[in-house]
PDB file of N, CA and C in Angstrom:
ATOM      1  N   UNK A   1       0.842  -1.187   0.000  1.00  0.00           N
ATOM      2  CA  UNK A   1       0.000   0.000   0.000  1.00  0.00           C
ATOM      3  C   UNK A   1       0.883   1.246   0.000  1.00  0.00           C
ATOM      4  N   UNK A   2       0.593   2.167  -0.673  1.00  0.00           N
ATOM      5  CA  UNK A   2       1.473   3.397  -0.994  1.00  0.00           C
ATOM      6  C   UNK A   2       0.963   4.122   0.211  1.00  0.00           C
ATOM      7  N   UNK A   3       2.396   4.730   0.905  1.00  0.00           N
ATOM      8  CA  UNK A   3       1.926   6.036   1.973  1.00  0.00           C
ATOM      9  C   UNK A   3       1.429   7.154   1.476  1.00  0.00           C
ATOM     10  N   UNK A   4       0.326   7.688   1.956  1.00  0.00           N
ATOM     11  CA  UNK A   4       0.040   8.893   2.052  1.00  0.00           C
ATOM     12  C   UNK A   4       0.509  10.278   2.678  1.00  0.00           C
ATOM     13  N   UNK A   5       0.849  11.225   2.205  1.00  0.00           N
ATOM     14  CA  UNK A   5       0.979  12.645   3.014  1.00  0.00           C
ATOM     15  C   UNK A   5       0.446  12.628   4.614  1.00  0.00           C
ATOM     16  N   UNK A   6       1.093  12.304   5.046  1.00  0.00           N
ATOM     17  CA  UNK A   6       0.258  12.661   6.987  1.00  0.00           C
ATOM     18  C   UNK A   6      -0.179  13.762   7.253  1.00  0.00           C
ATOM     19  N   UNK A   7      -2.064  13.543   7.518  1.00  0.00           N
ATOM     20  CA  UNK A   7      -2.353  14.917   8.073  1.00  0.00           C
ATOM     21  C   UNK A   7      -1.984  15.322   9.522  1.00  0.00           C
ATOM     22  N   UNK A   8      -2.755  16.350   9.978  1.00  0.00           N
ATOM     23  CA  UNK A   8      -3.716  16.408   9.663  1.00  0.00           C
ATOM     24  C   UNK A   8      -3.610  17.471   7.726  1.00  0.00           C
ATOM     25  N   UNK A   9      -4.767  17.087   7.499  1.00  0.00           N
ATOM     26  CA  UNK A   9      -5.400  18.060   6.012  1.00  0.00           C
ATOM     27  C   UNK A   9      -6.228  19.064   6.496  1.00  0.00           C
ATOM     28  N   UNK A  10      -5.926  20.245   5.267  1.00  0.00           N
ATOM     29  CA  UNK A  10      -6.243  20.830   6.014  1.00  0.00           C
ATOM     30  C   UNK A  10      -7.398  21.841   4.928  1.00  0.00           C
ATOM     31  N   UNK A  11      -8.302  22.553   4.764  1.00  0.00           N
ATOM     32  CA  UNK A  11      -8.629  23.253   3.489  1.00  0.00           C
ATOM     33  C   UNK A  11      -8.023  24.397   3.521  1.00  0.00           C
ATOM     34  N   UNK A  12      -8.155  24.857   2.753  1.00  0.00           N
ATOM     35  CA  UNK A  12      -7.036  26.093   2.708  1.00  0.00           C
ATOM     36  C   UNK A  12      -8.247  27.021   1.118  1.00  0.00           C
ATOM     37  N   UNK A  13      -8.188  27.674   1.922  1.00  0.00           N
ATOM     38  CA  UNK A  13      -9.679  28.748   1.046  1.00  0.00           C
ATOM     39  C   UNK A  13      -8.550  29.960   0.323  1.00  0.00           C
ATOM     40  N   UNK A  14      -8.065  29.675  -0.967  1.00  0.00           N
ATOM     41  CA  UNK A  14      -7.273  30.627  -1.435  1.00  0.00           C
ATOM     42  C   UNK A  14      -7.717  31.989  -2.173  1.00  0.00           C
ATOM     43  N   UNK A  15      -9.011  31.983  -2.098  1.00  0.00           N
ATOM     44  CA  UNK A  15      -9.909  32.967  -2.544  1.00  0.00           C
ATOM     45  C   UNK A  15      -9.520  34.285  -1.813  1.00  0.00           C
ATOM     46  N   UNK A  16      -9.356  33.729  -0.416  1.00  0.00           N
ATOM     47  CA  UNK A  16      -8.901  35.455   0.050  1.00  0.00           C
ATOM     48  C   UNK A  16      -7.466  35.567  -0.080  1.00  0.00           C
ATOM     49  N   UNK A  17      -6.422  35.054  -0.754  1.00  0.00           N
ATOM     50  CA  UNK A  17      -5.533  35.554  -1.404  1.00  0.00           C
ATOM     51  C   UNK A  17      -5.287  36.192  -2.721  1.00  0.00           C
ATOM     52  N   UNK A  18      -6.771  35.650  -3.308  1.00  0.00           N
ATOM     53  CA  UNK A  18      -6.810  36.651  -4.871  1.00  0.00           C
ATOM     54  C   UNK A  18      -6.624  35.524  -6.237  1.00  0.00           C
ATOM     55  N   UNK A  19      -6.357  34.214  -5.469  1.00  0.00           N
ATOM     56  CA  UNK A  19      -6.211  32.996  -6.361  1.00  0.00           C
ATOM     57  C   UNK A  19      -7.702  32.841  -7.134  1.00  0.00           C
ATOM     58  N   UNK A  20      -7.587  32.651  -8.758  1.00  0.00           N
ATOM     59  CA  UNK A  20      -9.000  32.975  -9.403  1.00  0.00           C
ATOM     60  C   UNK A  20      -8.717  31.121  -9.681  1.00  0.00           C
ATOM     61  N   UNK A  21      -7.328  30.387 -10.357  1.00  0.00           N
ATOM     62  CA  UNK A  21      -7.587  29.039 -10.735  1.00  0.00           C
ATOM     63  C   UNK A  21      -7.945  27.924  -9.975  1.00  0.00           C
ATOM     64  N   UNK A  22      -7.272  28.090  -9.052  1.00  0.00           N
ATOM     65  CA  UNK A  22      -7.278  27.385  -7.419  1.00  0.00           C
ATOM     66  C   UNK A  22      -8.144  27.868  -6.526  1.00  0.00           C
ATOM     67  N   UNK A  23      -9.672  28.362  -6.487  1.00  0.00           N
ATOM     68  CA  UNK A  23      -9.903  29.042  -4.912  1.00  0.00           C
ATOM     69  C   UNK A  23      -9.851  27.938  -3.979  1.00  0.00           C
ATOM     70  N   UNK A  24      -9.335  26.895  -3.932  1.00  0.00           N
ATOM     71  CA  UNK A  24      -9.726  25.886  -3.025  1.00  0.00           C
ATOM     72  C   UNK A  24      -8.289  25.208  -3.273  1.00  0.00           C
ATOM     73  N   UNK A  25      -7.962  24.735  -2.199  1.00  0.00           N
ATOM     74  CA  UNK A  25      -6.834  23.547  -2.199  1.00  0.00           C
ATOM     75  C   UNK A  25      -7.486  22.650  -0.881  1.00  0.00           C
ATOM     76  N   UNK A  26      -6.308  21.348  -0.686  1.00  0.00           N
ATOM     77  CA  UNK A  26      -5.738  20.740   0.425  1.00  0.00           C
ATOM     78  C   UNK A  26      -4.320  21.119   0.852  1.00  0.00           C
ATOM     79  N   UNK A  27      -3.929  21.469   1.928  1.00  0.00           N
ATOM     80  CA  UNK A  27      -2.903  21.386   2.654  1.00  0.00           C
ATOM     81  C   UNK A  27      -2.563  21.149   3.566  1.00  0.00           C
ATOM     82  N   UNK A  28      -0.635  20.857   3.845  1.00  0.00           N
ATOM     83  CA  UNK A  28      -0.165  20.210   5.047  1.00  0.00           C
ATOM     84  C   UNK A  28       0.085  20.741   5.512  1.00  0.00           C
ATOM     85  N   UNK A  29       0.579  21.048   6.675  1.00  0.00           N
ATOM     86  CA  UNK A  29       1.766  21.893   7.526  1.00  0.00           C
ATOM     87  C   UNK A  29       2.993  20.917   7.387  1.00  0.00           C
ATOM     88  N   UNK A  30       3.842  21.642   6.531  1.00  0.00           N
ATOM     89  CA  UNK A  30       5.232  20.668   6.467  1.00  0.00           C
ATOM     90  C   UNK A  30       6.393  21.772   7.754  1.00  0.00           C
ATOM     91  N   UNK A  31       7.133  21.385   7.758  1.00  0.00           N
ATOM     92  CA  UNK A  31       8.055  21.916   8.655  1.00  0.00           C
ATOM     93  C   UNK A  31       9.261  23.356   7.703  1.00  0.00           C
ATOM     94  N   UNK A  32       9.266  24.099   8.308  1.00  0.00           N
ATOM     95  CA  UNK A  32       9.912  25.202   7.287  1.00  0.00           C
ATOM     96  C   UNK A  32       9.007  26.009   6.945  1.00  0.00           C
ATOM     97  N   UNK A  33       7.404  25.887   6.261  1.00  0.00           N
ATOM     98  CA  UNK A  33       7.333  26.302   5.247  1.00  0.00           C
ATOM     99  C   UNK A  33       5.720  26.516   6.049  1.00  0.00           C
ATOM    100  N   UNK A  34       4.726  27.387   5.485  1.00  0.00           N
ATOM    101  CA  UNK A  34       3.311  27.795   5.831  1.00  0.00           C
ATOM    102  C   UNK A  34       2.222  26.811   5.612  1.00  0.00           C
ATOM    103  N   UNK A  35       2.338  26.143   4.204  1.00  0.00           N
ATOM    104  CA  UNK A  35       1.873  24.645   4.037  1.00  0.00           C
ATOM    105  C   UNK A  35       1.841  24.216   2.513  1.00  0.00           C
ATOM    106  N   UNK A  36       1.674  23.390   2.345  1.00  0.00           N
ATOM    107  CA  UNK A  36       2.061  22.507   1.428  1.00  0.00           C
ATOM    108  C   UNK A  36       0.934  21.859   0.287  1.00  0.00           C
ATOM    109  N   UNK A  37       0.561  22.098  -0.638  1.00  0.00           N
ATOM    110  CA  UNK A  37      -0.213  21.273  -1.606  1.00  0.00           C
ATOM    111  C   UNK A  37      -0.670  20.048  -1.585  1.00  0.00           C
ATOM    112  N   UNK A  38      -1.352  19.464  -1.161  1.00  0.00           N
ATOM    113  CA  UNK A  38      -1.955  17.806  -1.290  1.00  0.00           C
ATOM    114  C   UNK A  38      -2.491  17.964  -2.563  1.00  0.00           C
ATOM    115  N   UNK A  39      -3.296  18.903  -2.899  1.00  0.00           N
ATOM    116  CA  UNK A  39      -4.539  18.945  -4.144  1.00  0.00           C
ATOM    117  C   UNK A  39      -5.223  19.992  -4.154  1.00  0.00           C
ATOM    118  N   UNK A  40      -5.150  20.938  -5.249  1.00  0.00           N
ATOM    119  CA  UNK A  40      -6.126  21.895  -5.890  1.00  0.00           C
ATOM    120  C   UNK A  40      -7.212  21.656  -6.374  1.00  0.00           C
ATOM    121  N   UNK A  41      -7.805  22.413  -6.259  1.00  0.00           N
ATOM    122  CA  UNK A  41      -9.553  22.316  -6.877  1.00  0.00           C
ATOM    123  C   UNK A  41      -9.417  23.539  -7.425  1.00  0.00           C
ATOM    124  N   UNK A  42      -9.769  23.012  -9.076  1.00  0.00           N
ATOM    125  CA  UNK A  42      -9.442  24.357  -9.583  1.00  0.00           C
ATOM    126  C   UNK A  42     -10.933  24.461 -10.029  1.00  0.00           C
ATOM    127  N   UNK A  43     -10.973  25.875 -10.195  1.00  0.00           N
ATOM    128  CA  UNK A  43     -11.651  26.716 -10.962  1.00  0.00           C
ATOM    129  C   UNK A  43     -12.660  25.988 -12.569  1.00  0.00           C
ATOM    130  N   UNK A  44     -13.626  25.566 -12.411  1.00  0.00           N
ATOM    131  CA  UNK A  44     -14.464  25.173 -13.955  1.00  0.00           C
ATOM    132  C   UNK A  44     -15.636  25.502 -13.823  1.00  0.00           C
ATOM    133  N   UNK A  45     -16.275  25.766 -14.940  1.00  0.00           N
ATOM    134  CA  UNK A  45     -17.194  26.125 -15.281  1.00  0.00           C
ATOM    135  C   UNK A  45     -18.234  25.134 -15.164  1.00  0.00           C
ATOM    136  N   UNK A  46     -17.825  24.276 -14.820  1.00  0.00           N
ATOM    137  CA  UNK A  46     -19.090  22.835 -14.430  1.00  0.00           C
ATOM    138  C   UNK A  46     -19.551  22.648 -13.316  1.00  0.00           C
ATOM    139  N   UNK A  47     -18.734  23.144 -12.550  1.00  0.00           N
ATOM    140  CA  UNK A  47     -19.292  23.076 -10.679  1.00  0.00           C
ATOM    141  C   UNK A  47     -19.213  24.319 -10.268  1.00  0.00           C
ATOM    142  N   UNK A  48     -20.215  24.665  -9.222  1.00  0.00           N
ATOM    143  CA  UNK A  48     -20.200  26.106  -8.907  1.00  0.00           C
ATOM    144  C   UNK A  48     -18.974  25.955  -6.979  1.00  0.00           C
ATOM    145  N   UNK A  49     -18.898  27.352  -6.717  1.00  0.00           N
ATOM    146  CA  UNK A  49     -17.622  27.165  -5.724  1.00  0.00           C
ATOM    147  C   UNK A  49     -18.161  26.242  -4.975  1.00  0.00           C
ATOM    148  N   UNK A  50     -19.725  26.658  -4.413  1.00  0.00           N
ATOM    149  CA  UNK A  50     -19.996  25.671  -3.282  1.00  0.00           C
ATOM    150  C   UNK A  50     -19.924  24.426  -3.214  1.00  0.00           C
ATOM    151  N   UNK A  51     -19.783  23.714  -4.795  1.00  0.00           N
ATOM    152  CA  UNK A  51     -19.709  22.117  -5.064  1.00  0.00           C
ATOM    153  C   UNK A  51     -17.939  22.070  -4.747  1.00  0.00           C
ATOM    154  N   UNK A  52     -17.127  23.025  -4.993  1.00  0.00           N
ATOM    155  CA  UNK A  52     -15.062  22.735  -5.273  1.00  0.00           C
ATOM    156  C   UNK A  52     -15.251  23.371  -3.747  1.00  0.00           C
ATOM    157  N   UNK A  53     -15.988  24.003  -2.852  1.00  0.00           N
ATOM    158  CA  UNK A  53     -15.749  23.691  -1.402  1.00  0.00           C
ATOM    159  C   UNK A  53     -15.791  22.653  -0.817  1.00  0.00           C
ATOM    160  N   UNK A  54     -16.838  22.273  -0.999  1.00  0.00           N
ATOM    161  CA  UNK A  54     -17.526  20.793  -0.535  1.00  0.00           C
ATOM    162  C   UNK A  54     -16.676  19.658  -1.045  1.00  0.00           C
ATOM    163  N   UNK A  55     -16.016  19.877  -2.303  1.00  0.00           N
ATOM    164  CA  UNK A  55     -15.047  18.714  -2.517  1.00  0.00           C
ATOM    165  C   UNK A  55     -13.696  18.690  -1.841  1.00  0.00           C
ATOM    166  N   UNK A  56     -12.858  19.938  -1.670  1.00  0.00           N
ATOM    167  CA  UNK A  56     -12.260  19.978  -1.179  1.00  0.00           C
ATOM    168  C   UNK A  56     -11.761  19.450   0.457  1.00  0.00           C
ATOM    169  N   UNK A  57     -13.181  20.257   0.944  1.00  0.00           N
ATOM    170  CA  UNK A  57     -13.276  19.538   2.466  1.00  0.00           C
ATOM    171  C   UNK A  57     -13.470  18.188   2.302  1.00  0.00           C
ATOM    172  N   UNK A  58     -14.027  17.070   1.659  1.00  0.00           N
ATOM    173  CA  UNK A  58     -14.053  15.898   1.728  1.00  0.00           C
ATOM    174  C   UNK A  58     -12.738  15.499   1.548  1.00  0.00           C
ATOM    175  N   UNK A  59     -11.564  15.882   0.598  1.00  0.00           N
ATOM    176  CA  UNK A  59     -10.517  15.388   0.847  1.00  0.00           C
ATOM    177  C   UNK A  59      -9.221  15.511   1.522  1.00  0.00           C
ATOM    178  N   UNK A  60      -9.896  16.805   2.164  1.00  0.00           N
ATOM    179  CA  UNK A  60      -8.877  17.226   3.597  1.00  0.00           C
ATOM    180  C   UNK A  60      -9.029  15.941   4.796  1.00  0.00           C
ATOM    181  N   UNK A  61     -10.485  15.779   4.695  1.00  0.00           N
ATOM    182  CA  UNK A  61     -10.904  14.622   5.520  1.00  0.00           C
ATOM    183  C   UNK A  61     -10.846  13.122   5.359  1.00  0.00           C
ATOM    184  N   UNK A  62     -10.116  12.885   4.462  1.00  0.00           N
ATOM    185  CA  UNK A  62      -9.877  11.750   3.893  1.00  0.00           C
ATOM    186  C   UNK A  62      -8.719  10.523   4.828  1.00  0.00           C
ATOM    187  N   UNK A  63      -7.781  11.491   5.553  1.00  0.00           N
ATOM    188  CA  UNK A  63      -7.038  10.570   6.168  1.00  0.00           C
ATOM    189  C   UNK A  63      -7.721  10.895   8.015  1.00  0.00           C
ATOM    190  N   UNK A  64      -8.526  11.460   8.223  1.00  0.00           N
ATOM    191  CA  UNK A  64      -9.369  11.373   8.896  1.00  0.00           C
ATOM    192  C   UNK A  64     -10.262  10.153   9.442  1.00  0.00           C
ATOM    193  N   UNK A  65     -10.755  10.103   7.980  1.00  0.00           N
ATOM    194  CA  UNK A  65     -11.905   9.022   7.671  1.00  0.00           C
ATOM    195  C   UNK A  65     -11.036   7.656   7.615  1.00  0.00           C
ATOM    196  N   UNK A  66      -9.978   7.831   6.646  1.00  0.00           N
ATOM    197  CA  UNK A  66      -9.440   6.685   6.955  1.00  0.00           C
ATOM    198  C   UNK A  66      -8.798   5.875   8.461  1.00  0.00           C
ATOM    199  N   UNK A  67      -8.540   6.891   9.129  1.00  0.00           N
ATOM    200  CA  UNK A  67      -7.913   6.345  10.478  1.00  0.00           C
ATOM    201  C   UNK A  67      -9.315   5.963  11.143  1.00  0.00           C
ATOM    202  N   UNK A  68     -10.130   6.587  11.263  1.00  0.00           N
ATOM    203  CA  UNK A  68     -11.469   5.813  11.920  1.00  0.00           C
ATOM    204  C   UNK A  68     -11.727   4.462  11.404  1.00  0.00           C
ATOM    205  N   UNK A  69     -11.720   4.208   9.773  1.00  0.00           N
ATOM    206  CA  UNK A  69     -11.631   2.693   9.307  1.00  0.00           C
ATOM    207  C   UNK A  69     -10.681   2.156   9.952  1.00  0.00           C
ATOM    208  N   UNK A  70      -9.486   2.654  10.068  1.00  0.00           N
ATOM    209  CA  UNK A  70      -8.668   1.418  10.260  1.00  0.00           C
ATOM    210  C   UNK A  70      -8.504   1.266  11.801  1.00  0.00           C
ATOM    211  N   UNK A  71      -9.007   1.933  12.439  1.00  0.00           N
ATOM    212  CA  UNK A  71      -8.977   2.081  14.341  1.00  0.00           C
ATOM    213  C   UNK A  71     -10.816   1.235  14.948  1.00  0.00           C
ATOM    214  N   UNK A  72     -11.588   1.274  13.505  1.00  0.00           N
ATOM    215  CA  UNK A  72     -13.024   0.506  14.512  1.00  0.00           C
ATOM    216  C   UNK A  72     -12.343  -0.937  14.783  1.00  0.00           C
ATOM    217  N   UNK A  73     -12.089  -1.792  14.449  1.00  0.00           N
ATOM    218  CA  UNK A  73     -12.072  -2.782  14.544  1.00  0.00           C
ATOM    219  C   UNK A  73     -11.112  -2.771  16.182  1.00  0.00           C
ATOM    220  N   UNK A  74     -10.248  -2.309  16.360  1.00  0.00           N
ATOM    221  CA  UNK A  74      -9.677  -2.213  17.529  1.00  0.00           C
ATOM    222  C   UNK A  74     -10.932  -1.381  18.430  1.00  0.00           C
ATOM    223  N   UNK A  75     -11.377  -0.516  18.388  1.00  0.00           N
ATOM    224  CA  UNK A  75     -12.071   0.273  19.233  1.00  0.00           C
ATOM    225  C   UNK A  75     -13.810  -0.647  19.684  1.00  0.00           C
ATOM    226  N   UNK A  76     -13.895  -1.097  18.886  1.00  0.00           N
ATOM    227  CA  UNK A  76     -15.602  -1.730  19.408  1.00  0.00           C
ATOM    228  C   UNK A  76     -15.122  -2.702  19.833  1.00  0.00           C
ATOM    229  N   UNK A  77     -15.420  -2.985  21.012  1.00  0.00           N
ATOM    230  CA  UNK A  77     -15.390  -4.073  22.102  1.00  0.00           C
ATOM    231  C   UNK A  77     -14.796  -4.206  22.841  1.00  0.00           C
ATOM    232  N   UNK A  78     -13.883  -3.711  23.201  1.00  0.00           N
ATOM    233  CA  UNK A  78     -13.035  -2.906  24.574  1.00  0.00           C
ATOM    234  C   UNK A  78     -13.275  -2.901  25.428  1.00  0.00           C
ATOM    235  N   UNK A  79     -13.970  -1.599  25.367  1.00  0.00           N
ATOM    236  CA  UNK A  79     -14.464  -0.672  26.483  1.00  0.00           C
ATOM    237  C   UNK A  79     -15.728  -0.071  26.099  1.00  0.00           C
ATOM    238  N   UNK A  80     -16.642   0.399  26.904  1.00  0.00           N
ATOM    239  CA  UNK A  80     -17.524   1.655  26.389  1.00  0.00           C
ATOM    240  C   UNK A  80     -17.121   2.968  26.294  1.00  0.00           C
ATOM    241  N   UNK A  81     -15.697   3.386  27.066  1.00  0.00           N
ATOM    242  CA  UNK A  81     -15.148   4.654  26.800  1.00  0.00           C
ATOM    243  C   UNK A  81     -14.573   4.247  25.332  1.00  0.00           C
ATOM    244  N   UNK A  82     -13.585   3.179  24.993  1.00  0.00           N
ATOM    245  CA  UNK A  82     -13.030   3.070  23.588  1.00  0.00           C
ATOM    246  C   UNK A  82     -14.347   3.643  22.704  1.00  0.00           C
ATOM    247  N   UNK A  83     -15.391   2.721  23.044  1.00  0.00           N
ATOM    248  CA  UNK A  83     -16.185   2.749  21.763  1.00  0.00           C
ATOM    249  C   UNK A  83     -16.917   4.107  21.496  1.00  0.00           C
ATOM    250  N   UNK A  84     -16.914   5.024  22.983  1.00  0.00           N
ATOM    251  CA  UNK A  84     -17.388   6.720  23.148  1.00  0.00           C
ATOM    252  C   UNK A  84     -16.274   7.534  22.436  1.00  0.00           C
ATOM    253  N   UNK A  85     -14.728   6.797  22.742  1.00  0.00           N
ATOM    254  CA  UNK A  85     -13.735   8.050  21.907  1.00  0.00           C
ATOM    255  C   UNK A  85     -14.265   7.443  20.580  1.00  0.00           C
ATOM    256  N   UNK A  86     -14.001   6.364  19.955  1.00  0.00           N
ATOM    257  CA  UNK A  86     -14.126   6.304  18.770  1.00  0.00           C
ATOM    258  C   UNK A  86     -14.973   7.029  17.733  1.00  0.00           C
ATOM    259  N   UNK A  87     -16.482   6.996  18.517  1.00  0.00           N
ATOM    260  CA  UNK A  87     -17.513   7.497  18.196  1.00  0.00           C
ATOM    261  C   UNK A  87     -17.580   9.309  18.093  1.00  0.00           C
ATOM    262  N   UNK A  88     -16.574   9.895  18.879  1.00  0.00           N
ATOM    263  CA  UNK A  88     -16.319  11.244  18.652  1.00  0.00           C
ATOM    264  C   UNK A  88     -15.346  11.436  17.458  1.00  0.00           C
ATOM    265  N   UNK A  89     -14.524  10.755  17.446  1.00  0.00           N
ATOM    266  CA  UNK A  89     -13.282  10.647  16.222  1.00  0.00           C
ATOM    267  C   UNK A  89     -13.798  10.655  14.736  1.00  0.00           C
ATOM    268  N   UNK A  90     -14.901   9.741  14.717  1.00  0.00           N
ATOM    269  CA  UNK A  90     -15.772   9.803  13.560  1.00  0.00           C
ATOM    270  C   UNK A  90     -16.505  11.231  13.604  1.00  0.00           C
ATOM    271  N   UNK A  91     -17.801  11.399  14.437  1.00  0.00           N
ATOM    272  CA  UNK A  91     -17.949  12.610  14.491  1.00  0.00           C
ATOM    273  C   UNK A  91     -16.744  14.091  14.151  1.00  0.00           C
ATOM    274  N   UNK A  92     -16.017  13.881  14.847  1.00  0.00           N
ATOM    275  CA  UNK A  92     -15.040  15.073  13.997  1.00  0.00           C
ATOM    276  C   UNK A  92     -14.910  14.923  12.561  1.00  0.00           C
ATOM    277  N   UNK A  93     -14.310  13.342  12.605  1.00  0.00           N
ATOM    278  CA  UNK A  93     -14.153  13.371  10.854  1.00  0.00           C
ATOM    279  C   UNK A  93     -15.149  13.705   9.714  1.00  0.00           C
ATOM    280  N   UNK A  94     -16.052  13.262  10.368  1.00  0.00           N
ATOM    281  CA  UNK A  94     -17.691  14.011   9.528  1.00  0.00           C
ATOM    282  C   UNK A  94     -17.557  15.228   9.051  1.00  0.00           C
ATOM    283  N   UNK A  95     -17.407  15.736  10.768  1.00  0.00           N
ATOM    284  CA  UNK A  95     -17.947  17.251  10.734  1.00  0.00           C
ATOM    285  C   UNK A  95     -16.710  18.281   9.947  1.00  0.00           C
ATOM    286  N   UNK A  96     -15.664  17.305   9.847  1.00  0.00           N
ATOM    287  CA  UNK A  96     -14.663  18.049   8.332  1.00  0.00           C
ATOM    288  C   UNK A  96     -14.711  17.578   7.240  1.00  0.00           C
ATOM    289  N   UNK A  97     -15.570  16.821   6.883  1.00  0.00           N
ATOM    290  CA  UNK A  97     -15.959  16.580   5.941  1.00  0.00           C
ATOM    291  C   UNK A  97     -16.904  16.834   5.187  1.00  0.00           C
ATOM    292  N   UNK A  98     -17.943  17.249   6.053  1.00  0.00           N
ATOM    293  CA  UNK A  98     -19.040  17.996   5.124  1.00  0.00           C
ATOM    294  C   UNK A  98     -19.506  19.022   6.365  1.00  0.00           C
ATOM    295  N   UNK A  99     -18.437  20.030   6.472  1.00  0.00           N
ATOM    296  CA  UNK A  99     -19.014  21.214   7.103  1.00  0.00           C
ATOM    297  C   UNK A  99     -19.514  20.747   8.592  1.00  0.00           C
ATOM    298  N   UNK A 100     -18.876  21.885   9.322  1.00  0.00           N
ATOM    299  CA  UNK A 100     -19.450  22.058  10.799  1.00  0.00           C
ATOM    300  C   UNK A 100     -20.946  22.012  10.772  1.00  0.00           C
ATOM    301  N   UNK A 101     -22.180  21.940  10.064  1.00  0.00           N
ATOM    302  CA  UNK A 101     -23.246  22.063   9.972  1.00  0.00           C
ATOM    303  C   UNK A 101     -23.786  20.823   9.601  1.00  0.00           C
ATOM    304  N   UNK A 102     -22.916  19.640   9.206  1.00  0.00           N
ATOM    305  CA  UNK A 102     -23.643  18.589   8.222  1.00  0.00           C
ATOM    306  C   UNK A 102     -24.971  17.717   9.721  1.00  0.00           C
ATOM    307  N   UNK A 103     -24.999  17.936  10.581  1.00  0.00           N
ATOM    308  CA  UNK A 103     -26.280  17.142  11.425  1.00  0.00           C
ATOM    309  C   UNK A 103     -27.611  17.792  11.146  1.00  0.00           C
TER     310      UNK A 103
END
């Protein structure tokens, strides 16, 4: 399995820098530097911003989502606190994934 970039991910709204191709990226915090490119969402005429927001945040949240896959199987059946953190961990990952509002 190929490694991925370690988040956390992050969205990065380049619109208020004046960026017209890119208003949307993913980024890292790398060390040195302010942050780093995972993936642009550029600019088309086929999706409006609110659809290249909404995509974007889904793939900031992507290694999010993935660590909750790969942590249930350890986390359900434990404990009832395991299975309460777990259950918040997802909840976060949601809630960066489709907006602080998605409930």
């Amino acid at each position: 399995m190929n490694k991925h970039t370690p988040g956390p991910w992050m969205l990065c709204n380049n619109i208020h820098y004046g960026w017209k191709t890119n208003p949307f990226s993913v980024c890292v915090s790398k060390k040195g530097v302010h942050g780093t490119a995972v993936a642009n969402i550029p600019a088309r005429q086929t999706i409006s911003r609110e659809e290249a927001q909404a995509n974007a945040r889904l793939i900031s949240a992507a290694p999010d989502l993935l660590d909750c896959l790969l942590t249930m199987p350890q986390s359900i059946g434990y404990s009832d606190q395991d299975y309460w953190d777990w259950i918040d961990k997802v909840n976060l990952a949601l809630k960066k994934a489709l907006g602080e509002d998605w409930k």
